[in-house]
N, C-alpha and C. Protein backbone atom coordinates (compact mmCIF):
# COMPACT_ATOMS: atom_id res chain seq x y z
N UNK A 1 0.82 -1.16 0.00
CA UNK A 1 0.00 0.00 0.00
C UNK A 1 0.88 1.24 0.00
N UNK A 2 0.26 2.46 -0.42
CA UNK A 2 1.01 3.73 -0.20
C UNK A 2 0.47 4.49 0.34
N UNK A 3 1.01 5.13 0.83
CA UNK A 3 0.62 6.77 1.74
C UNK A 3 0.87 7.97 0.92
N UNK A 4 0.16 9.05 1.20
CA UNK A 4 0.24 10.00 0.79
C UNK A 4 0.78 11.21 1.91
N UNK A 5 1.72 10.81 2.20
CA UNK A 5 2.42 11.35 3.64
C UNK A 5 2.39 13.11 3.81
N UNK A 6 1.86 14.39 2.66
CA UNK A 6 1.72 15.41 2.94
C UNK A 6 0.15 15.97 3.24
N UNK A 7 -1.05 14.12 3.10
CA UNK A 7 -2.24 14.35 3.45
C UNK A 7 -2.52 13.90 5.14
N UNK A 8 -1.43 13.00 5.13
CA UNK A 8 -1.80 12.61 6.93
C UNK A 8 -1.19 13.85 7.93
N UNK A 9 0.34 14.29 7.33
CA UNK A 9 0.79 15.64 7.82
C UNK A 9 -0.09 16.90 7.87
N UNK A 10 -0.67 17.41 8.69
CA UNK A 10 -0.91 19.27 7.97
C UNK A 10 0.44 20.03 8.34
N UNK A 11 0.68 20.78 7.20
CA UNK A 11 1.48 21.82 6.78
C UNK A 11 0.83 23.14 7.17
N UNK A 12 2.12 23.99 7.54
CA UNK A 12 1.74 25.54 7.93
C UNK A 12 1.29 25.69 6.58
N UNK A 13 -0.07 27.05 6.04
CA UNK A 13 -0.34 27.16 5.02
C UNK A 13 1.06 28.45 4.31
N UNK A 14 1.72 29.11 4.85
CA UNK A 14 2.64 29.38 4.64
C UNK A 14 4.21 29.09 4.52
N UNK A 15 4.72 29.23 3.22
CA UNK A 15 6.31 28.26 3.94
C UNK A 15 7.57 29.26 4.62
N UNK A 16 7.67 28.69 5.64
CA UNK A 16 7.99 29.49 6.62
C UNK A 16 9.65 28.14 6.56
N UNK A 17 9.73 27.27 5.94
CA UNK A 17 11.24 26.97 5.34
C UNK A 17 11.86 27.71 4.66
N UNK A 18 11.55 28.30 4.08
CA UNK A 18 12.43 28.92 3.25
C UNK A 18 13.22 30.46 4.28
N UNK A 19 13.21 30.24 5.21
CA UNK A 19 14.19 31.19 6.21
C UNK A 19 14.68 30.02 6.69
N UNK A 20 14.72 28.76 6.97
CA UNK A 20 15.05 27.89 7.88
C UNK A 20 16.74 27.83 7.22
N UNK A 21 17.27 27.33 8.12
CA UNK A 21 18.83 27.34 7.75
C UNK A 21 18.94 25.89 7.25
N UNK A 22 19.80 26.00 6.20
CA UNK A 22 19.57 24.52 5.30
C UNK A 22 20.49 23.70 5.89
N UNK A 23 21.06 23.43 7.01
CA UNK A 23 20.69 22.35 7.92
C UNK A 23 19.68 21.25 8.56
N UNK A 24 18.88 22.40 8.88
CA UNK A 24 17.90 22.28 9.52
C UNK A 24 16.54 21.86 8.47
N UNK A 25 16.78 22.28 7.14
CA UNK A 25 15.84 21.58 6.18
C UNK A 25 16.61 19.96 5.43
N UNK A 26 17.89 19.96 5.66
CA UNK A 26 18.67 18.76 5.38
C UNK A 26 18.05 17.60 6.21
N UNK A 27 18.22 18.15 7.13
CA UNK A 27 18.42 17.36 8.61
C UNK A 27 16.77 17.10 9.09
N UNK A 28 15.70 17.66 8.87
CA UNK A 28 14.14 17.52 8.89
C UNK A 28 13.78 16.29 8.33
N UNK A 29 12.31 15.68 8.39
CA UNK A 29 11.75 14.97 7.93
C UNK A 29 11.03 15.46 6.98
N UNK A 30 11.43 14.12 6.00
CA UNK A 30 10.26 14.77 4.40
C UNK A 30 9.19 14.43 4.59
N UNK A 31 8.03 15.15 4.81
CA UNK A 31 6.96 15.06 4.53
C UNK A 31 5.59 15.22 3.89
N UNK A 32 6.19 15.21 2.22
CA UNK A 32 5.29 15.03 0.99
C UNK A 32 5.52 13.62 0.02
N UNK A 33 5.31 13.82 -0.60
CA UNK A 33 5.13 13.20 -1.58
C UNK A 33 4.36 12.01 -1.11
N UNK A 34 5.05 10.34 -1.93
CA UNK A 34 4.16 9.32 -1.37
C UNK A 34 5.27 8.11 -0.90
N UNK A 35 4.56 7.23 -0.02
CA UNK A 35 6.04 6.57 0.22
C UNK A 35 5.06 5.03 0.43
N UNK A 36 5.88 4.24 0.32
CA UNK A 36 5.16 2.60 0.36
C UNK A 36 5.75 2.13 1.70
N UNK A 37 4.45 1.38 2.00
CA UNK A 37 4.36 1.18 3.78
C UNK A 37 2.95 -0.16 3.90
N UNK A 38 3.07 -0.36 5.14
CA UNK A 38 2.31 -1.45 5.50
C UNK A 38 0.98 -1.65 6.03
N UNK A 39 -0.25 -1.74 5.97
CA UNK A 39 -1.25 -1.59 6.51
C UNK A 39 -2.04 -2.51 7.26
N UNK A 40 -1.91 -2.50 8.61
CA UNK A 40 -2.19 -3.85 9.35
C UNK A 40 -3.50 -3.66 10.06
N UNK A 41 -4.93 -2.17 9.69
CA UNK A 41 -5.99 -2.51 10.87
C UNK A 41 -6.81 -1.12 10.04
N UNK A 42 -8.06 -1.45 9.80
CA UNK A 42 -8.96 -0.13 9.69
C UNK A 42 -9.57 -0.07 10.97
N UNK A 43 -10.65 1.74 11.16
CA UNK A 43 -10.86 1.76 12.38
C UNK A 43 -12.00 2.77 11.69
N UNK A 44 -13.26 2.28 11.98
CA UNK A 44 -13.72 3.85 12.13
C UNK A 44 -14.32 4.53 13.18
N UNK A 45 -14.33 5.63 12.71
CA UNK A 45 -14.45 6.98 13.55
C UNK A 45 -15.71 7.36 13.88
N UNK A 46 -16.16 7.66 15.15
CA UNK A 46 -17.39 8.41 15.59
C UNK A 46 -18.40 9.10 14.93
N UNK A 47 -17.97 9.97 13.66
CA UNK A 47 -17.99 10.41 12.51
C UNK A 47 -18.29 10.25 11.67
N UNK A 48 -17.96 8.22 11.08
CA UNK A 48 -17.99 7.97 10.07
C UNK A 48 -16.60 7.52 9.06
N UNK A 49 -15.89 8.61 9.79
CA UNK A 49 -15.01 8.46 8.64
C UNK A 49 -13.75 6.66 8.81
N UNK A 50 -12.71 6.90 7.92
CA UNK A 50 -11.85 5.28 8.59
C UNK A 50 -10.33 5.80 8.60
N UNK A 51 -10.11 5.15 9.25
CA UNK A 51 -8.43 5.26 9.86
C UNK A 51 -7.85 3.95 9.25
N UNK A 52 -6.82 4.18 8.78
CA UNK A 52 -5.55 2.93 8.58
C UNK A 52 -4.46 3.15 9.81
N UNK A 53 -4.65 1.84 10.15
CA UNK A 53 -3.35 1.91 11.04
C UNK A 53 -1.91 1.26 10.12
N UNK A 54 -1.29 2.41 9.44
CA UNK A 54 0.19 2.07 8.44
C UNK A 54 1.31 2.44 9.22
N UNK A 55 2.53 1.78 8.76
CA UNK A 55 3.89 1.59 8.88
C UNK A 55 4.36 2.16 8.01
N UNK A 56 5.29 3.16 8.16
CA UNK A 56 6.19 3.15 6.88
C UNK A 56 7.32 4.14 7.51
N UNK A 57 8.47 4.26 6.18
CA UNK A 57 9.27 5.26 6.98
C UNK A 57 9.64 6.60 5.89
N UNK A 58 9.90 7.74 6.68
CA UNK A 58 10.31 8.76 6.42
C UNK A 58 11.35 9.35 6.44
N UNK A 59 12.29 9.78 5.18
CA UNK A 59 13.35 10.19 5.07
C UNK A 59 13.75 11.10 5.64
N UNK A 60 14.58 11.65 5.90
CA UNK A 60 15.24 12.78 6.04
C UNK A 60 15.59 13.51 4.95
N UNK A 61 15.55 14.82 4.85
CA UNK A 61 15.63 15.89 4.26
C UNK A 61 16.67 15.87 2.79
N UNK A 62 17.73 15.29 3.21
CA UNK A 62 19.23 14.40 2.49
C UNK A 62 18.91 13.11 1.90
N UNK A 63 17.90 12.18 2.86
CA UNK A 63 18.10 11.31 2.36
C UNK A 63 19.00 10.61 3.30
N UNK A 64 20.14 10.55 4.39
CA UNK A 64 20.45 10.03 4.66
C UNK A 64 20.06 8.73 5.77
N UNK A 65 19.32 9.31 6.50
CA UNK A 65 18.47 8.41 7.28
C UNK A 65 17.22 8.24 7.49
N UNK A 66 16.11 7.26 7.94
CA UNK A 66 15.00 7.30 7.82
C UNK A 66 14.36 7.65 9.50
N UNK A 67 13.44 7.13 9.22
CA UNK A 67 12.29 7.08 10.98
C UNK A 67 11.21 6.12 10.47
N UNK A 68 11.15 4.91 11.13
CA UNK A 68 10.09 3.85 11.14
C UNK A 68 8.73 4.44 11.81
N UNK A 69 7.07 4.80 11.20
CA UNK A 69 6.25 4.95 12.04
C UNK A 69 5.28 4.39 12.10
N UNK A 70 4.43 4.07 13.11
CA UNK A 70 3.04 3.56 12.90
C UNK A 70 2.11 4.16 13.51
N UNK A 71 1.17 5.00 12.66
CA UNK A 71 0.28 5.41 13.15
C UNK A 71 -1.01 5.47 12.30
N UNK A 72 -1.93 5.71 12.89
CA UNK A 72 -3.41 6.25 12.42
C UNK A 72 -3.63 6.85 10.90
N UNK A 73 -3.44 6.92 9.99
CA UNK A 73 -4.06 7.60 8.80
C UNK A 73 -5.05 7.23 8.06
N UNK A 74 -5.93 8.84 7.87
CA UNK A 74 -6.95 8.79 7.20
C UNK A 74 -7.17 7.92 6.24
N UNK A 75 -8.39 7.70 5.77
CA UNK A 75 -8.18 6.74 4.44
C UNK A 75 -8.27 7.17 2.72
N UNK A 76 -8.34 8.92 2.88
CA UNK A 76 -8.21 9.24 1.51
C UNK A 76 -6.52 8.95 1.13
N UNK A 77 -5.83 9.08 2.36
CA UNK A 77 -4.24 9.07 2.49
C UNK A 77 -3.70 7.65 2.07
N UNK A 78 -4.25 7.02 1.84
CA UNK A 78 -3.83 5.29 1.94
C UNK A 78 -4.62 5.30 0.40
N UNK A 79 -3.53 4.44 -0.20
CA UNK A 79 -3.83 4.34 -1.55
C UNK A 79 -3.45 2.67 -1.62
N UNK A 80 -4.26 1.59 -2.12
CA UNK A 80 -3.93 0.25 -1.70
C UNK A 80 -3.00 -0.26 -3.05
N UNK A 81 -3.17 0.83 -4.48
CA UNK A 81 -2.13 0.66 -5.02
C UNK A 81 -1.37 1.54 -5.85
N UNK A 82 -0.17 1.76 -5.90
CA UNK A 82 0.63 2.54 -6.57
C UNK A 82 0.31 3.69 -7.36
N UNK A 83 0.18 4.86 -7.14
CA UNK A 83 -0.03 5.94 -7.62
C UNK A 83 -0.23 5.73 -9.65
N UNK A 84 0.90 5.10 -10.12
CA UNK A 84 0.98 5.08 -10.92
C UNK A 84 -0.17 4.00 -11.67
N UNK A 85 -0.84 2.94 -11.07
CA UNK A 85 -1.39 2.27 -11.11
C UNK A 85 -1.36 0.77 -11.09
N UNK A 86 0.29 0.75 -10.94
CA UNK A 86 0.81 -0.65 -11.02
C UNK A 86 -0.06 -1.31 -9.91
C-alpha cells in the first residue's frame, strides 16, 4: 500500500522553510510526496469516517536516514495501489 504522507501531515499554510537554515531543512523529515508502507488494521471513527493503522518510513531531508512509524491515517491518504497504477 502507499501513503500520501503530505495528506496525513498538515502543513503551515505558509512556507515558513524557506528562512530555515539549510541544515535544519537537510536534517528535517520529508513530509510530501508518497512513500510505500504497511497496513495492518482499519478503524472507524465516531464520525464515520476510517483510519488505517500504516507503517512506513520517512526520510530525512538528504536522504540520509529514515524514521520507522506507525500510526493512524486517514483513508483518503492510503492508496492500496501505486499511484501510478501498477
Amino acid at each position: 500500500m502507499f501513503v500520501r504522507v503530505g495528506e496525513v501531515f498538515g502543513r503551515t499554510p505558509f512556507p515558513h522553510y524557506q528562512h530555515l537554515p539549510i541544515r535544519a531543512r537537510l536534517g528535517g523529515l520529508k513530509i510530501d510526496g508518497v512513500i510505500e508502507g504497511s497496513l495492518y488494521a482499519w478503524i472507524q471513527t465516531t464520525q464515520g469516517d476510517w483510519l488505517g493503522l500504516c507503517e512506513f518510513e520517512l526520510p530525512t531531508g538528504d536522504g540520509t536516514e529514515s524514521f520507522q512509524l506507525r500510526q493512524w491515517c486517514p483513508s483518503g491518504a492510503i492508496s492500496l495501489r501505486s499511484v501510478g497504477g501498477g
